[in-house]
N, C-alpha and C. Protein backbone atom coordinates (compact mmCIF):
# COMPACT_ATOMS: atom_id res chain seq x y z
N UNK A 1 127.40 110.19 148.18
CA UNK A 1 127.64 110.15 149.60
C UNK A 1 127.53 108.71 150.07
N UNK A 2 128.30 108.33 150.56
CA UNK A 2 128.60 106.81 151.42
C UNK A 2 128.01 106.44 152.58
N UNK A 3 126.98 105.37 151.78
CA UNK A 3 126.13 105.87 153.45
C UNK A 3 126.55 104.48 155.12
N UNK A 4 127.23 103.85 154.16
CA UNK A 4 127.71 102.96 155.24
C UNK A 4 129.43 102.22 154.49
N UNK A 5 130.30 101.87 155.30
CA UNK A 5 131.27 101.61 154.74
C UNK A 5 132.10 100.48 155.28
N UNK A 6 132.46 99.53 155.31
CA UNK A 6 133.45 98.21 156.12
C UNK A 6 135.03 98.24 155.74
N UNK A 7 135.51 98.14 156.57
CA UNK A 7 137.14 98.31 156.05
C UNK A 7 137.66 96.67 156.40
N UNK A 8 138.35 96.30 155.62
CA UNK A 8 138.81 94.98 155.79
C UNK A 8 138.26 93.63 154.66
N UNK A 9 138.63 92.70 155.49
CA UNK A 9 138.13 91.55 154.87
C UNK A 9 136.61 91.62 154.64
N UNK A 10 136.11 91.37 153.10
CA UNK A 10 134.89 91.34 152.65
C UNK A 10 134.27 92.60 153.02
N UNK A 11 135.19 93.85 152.22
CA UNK A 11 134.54 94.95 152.91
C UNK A 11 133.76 95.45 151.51
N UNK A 12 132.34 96.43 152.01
CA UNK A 12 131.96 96.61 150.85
C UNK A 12 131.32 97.75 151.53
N UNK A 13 130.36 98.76 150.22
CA UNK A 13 130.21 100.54 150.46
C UNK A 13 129.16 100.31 149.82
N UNK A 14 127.92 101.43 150.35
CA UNK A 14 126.10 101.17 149.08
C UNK A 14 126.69 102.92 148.68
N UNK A 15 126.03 103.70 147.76
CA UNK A 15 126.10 105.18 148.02
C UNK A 15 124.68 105.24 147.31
N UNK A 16 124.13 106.52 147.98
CA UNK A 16 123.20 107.06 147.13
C UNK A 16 122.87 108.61 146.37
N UNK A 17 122.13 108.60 145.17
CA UNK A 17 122.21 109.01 144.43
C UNK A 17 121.16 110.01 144.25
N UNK A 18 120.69 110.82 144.43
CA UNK A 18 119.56 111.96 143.64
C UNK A 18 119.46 112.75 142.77
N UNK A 19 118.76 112.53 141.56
CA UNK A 19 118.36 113.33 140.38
C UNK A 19 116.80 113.96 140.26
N UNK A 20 117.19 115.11 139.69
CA UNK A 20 116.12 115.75 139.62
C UNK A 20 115.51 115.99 138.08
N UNK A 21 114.61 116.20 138.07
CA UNK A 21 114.33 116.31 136.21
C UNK A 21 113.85 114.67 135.51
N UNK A 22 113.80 115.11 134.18
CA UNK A 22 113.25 114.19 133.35
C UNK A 22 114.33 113.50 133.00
N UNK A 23 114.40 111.94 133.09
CA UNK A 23 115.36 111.12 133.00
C UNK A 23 115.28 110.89 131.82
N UNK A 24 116.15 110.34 130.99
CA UNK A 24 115.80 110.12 129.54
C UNK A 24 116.92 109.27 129.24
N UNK A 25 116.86 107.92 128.70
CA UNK A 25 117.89 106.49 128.66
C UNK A 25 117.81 106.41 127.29
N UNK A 26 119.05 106.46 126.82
CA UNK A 26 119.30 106.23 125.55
C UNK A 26 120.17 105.12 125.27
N UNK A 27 120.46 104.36 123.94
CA UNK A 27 121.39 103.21 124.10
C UNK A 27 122.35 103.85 122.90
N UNK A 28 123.70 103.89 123.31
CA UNK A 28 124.41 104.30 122.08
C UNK A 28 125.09 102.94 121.37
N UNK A 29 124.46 102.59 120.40
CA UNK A 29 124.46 101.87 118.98
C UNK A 29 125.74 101.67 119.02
N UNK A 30 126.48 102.55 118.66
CA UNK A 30 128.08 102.30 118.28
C UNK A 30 129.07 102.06 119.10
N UNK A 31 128.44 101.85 120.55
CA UNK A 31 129.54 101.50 121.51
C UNK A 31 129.15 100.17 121.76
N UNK A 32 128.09 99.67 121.86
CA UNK A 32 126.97 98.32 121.43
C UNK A 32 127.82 97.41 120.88
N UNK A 33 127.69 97.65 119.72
CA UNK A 33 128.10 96.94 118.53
C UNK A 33 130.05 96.87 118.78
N UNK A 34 130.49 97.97 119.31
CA UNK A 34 131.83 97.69 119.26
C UNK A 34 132.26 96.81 119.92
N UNK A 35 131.51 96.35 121.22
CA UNK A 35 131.38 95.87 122.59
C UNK A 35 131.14 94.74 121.87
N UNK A 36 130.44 94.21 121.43
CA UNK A 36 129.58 93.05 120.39
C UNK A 36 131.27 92.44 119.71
N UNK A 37 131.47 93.51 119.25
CA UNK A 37 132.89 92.36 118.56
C UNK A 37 133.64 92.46 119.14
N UNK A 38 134.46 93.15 120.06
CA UNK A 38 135.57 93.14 121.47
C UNK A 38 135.15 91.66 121.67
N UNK A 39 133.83 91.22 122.19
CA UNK A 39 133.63 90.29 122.90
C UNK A 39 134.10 89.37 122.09
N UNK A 40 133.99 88.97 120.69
CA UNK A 40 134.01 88.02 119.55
C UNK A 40 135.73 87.72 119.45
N UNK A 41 136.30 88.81 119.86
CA UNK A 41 137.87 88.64 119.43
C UNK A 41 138.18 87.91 120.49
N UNK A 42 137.84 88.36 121.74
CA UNK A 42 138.21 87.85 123.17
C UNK A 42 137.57 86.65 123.47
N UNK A 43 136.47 86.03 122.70
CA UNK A 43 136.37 84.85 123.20
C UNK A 43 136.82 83.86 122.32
N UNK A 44 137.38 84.20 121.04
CA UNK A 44 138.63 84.27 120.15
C UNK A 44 137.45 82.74 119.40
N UNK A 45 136.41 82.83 119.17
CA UNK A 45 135.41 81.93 118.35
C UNK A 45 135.36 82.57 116.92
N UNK A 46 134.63 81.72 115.73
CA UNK A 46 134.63 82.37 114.64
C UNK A 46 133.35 82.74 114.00
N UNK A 47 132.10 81.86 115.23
CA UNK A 47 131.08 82.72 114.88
C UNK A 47 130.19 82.68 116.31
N UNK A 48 128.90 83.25 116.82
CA UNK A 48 128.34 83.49 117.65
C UNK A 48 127.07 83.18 117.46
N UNK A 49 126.16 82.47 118.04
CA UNK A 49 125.04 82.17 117.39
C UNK A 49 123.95 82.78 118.77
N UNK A 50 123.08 84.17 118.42
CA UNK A 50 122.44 84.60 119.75
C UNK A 50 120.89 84.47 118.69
N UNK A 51 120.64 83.57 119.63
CA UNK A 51 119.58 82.88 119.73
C UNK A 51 118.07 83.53 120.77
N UNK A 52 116.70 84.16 120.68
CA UNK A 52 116.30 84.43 121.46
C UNK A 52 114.63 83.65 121.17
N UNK A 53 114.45 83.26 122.39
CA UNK A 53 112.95 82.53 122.12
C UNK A 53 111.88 83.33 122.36
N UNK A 54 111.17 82.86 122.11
CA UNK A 54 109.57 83.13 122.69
C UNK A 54 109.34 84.88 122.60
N UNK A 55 109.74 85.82 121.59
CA UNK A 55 110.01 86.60 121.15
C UNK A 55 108.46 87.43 121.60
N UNK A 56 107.19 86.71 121.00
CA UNK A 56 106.02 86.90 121.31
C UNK A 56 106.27 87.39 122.39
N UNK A 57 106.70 86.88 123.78
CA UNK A 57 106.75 86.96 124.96
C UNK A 57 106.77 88.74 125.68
N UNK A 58 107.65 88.90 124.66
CA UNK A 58 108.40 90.59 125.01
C UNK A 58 107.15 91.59 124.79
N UNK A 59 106.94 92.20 125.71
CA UNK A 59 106.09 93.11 125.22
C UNK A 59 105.95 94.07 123.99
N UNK A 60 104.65 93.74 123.82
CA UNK A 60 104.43 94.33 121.88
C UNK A 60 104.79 96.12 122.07
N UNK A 61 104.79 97.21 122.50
CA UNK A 61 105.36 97.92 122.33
C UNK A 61 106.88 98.15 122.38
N UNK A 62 107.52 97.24 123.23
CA UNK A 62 108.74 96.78 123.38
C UNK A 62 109.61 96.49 122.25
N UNK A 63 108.57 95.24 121.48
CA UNK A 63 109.13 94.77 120.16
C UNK A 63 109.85 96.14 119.39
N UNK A 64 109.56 96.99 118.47
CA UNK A 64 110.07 97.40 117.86
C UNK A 64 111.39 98.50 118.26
N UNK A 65 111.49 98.70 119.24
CA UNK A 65 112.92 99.22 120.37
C UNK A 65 113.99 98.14 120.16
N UNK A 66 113.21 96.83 120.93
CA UNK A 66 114.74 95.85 120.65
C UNK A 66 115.22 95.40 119.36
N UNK A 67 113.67 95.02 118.18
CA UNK A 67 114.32 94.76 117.12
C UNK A 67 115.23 95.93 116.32
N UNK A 68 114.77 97.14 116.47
CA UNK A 68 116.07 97.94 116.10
C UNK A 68 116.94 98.07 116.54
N UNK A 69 117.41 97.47 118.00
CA UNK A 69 118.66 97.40 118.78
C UNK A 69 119.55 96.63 118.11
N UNK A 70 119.06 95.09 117.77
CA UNK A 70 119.66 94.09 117.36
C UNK A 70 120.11 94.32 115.54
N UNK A 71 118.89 95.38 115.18
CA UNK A 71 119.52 95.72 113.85
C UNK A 71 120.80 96.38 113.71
N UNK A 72 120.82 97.51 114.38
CA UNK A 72 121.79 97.94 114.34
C UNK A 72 123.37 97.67 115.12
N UNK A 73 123.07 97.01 116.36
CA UNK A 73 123.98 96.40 116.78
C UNK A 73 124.56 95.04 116.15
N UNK A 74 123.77 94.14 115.90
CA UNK A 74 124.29 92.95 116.13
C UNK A 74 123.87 92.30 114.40
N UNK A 75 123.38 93.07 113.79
CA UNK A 75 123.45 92.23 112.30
C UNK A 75 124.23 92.97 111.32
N UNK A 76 124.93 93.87 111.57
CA UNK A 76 126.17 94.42 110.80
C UNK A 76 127.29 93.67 111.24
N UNK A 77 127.15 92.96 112.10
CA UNK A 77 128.49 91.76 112.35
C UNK A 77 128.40 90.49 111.98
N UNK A 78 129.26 90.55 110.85
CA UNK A 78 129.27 89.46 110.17
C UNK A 78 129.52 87.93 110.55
N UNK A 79 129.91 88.33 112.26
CA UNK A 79 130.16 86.94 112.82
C UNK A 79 129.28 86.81 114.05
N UNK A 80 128.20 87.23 113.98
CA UNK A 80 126.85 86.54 114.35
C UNK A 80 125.70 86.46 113.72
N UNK A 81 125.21 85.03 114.55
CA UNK A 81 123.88 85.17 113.48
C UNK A 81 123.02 85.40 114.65
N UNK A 82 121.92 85.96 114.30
CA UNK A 82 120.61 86.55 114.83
C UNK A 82 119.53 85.10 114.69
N UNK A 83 118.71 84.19 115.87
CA UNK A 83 117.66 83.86 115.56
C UNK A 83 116.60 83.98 116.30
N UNK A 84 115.45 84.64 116.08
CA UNK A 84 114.32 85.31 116.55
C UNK A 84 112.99 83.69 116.53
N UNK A 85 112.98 83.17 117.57
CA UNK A 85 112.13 82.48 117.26
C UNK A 85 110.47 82.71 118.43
N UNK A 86 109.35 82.58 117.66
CA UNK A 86 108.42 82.51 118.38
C UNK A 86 107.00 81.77 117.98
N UNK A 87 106.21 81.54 118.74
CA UNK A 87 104.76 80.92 118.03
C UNK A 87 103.79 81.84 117.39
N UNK A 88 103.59 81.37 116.30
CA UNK A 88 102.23 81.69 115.75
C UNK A 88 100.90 80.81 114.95
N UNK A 89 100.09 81.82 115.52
CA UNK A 89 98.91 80.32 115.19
C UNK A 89 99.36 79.84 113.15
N UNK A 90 99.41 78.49 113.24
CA UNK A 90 99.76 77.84 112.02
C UNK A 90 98.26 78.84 111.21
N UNK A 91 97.26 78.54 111.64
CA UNK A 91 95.93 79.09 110.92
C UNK A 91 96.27 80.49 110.78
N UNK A 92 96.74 81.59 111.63
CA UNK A 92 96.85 82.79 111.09
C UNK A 92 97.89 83.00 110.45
N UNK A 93 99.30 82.50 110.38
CA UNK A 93 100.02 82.47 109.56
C UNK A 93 99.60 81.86 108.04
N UNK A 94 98.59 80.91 107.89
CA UNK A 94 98.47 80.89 106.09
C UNK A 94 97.58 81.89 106.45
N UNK A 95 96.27 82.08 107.06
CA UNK A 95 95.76 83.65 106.05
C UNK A 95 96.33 84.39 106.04
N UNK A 96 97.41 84.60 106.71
CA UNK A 96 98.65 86.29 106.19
C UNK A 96 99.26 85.80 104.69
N UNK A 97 100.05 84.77 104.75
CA UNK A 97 100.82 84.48 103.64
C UNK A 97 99.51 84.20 102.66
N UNK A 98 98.54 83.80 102.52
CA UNK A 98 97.42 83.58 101.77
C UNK A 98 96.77 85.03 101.23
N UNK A 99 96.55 86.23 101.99
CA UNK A 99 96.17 87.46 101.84
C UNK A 99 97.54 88.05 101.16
N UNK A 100 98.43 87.95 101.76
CA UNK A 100 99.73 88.52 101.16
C UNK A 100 99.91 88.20 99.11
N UNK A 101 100.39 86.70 99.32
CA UNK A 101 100.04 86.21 98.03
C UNK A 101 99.44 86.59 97.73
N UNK A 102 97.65 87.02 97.26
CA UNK A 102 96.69 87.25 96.85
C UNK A 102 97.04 88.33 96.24
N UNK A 103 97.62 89.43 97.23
CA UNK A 103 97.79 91.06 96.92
C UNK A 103 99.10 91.34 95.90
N UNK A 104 99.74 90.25 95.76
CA UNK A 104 100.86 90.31 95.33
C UNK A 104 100.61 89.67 93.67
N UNK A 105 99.95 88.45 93.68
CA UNK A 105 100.01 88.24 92.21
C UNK A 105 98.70 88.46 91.19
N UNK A 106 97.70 89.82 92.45
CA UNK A 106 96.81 90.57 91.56
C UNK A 106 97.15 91.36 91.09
N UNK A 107 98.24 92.77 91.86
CA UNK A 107 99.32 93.48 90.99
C UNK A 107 100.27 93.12 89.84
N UNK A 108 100.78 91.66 90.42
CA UNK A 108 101.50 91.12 88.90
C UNK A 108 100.76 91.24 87.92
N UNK A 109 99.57 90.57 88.07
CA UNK A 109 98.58 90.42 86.33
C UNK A 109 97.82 91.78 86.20
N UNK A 110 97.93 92.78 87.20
CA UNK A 110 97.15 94.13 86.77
C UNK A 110 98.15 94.72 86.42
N UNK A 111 99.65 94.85 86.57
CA UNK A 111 100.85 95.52 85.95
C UNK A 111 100.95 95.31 84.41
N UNK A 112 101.32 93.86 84.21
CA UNK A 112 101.09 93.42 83.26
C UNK A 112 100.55 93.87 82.07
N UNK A 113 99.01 93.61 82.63
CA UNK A 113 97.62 93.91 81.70
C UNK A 113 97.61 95.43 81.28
N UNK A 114 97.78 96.56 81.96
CA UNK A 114 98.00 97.41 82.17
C UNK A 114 99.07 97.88 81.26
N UNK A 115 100.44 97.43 80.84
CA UNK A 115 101.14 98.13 80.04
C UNK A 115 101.00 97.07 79.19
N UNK A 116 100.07 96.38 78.93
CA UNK A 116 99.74 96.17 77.32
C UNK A 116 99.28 97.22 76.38
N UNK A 117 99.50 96.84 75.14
CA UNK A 117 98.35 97.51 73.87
C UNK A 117 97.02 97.00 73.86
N UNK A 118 96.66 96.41 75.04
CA UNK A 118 95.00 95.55 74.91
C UNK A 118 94.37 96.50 75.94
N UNK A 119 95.48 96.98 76.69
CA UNK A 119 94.55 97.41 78.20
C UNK A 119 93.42 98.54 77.64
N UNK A 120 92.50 98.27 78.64
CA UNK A 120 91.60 99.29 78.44
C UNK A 120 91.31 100.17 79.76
N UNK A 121 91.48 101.04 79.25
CA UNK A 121 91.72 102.36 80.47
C UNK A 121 91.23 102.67 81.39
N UNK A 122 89.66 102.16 81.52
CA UNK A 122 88.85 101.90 82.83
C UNK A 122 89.38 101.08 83.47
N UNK A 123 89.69 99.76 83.53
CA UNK A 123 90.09 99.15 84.73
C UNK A 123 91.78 99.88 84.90
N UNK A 124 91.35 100.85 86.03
CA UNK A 124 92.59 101.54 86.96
C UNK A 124 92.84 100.91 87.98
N UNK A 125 92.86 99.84 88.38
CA UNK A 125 92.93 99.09 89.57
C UNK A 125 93.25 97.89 89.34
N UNK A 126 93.97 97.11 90.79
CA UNK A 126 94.37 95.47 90.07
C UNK A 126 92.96 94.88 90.74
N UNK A 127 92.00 95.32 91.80
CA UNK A 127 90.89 94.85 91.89
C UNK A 127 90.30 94.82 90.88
N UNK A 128 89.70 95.87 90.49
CA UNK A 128 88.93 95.85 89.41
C UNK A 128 89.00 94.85 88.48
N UNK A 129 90.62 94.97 88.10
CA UNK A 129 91.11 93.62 87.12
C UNK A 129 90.54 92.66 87.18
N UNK A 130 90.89 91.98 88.67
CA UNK A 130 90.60 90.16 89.14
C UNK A 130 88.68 90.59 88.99
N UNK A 131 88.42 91.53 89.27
CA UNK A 131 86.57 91.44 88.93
C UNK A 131 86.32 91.00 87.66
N UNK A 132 86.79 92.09 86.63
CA UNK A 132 86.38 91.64 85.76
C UNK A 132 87.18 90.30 85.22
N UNK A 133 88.23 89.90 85.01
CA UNK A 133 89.01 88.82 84.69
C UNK A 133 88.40 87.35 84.92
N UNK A 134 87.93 86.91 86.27
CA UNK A 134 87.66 86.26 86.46
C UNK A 134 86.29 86.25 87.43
N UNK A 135 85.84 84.91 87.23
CA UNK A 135 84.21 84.76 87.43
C UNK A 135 84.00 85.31 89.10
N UNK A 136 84.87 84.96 90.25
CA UNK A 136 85.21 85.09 91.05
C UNK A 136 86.19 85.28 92.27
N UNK A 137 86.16 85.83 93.16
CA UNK A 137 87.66 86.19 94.15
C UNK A 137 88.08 84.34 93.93
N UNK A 138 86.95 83.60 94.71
CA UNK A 138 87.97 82.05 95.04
C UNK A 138 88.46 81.86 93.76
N UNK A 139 88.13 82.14 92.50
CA UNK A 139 88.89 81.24 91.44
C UNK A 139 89.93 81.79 91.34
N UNK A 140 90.29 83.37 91.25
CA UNK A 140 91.63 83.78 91.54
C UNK A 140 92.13 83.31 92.73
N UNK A 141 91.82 83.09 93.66
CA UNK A 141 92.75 82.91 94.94
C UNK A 141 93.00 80.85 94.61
N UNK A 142 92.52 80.56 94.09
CA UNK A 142 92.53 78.74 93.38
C UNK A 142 94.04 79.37 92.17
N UNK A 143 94.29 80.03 91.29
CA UNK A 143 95.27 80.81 90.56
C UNK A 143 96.46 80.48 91.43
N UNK A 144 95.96 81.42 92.11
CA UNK A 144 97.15 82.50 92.76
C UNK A 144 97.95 80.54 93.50
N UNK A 145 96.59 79.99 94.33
CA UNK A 145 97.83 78.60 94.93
C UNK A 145 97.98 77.60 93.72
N UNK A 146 98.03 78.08 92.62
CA UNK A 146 98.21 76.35 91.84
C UNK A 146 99.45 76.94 91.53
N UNK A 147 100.02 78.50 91.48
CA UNK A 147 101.21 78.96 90.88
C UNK A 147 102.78 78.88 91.95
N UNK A 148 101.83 78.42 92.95
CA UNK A 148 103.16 77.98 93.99
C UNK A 148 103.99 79.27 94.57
N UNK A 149 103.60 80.64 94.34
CA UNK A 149 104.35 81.72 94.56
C UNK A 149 105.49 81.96 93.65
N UNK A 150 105.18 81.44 92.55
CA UNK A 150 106.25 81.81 91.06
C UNK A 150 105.90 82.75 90.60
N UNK A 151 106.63 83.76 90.44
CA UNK A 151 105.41 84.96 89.69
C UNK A 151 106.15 84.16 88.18
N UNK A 152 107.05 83.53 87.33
CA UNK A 152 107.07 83.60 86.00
C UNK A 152 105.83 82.05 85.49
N UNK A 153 105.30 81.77 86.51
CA UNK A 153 104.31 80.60 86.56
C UNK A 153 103.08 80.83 86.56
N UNK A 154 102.82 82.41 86.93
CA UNK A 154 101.43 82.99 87.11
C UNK A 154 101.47 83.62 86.06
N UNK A 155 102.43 84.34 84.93
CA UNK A 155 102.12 84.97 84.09
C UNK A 155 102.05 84.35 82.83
N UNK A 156 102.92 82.76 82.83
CA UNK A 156 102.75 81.67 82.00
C UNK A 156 101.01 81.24 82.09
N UNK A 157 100.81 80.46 83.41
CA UNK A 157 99.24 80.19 84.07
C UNK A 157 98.26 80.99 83.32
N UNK A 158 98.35 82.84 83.10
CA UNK A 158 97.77 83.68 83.41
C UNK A 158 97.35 83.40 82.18
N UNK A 159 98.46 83.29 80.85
CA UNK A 159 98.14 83.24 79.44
C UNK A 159 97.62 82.21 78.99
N UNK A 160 97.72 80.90 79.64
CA UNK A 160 97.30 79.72 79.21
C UNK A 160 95.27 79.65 79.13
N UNK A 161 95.00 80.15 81.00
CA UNK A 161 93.71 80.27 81.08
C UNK A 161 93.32 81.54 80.28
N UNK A 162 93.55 82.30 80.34
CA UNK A 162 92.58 83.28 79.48
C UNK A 162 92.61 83.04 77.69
N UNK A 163 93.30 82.29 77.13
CA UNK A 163 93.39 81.63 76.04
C UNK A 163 92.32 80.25 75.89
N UNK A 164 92.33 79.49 77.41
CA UNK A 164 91.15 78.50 77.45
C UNK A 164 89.62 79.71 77.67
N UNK A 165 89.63 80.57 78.25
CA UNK A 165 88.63 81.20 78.37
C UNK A 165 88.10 81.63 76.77
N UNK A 166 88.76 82.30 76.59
CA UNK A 166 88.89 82.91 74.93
C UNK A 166 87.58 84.20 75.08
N UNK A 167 87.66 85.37 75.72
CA UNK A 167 87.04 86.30 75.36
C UNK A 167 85.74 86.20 76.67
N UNK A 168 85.91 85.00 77.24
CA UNK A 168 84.62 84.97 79.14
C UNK A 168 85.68 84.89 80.23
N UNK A 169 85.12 85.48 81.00
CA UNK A 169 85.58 85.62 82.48
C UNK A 169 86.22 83.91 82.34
N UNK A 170 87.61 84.03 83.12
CA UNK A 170 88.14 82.90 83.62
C UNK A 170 87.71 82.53 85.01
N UNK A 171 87.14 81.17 84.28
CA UNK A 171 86.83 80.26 85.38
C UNK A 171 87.21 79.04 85.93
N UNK A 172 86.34 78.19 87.45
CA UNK A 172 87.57 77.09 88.15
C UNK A 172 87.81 76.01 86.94
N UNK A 173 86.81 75.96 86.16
CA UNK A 173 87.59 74.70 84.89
C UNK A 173 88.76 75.36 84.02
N UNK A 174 89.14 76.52 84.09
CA UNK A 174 90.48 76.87 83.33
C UNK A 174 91.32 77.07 83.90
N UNK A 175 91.11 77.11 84.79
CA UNK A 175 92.58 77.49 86.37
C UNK A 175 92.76 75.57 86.56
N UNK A 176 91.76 74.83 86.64
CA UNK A 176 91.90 73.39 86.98
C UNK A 176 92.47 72.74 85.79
N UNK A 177 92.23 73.13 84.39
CA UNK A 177 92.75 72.56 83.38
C UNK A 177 93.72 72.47 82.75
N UNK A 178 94.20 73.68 83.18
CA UNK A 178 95.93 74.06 82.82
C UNK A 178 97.10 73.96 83.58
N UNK A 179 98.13 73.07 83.27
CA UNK A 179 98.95 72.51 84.25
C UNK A 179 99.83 74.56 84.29
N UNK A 180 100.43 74.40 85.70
CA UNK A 180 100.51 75.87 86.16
C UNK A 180 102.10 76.51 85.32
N UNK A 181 103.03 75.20 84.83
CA UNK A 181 104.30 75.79 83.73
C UNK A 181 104.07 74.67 83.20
């Protein structure tokens, strides 16, 4: 219904609207994305670079709505690129990548160890492993950074020190003594 209306020069109309019930907004993906490259042909470029900052910014329940928007819309098109940029503390970013690493090349050497003919059947765990293996967590986590995130450097590393160990827990003078390839 039209609730006011101008006829003529600079004429313009508001209308209003009433719904009843539970509203419910959905985004359809595939009209998105079609819209996404319509635009690409028509602005007749050969690539698109959508760029968004301060990503942090967006509200954290938010986050995972838009990043699946942009998955599915906009990174199946091969002629844009996606860049997501935002801050994070430099200090909590190495203890993630530092904890991460850690978890990652204690499974390497407990996989490993594990489908040898040496393994011994109690240690069921890659914790357990780095316990008994070595004298302490820091000397594995001293390992884990001299190997640079190579896993074929940690399993080279891995054989060198426990060969300097020869039958004792590996310790910081065999992780320090052995160049890492």
């Amino acid at each position: 219904m039209a609730l006011g209306s101008k006829t003529g020069k600079g004429a313009n109309s508001s209308a209003r609207t009433r719904r009843t019930g539970d509203e419910k907004i959905y985004l359809n993906f595939g009209n998105i994305g079609s819209s996404l490259s319509g635009l690409i042909s028509v602005v007749g470029v050969s690539r698109i670079w959508l760029l968004i900052d301060e990503w942090s910014e967006v509200p954290f329940d938010l986050q995972p709505y838009l990043a699946a928007l942009f998955r599915r819309t906009v990174l199946p098109i091969g002629s844009i690129t996606l860049k997501v940029a935002f801050v994070l503390s430099t200090f909590l970013c190495l203890i993630i990548i530092k904890l991460k690493s850690t978890e990652f090349f204690k499974n390497l050497l407990f996989k490993h160890y594990s489908n040898s003919d040496k393994a011994i059947h109690d240690l069921n765990s890659a914790n357990r492993f780095i316990q008994v293996a070595f004298t302490q967590l820091p000397v594995f986590e001293e390992f884990v950074r001299a190997v640079d995130g190579v896993p074929r450097d940690a399993l080279n590393l891995a054989a060198k020190v426990a060969t300097k160990a020869f039958g004792q827990k590996i310790a910081a003078q065999h992780v320090n003594s052995c160049p890492a390839c």
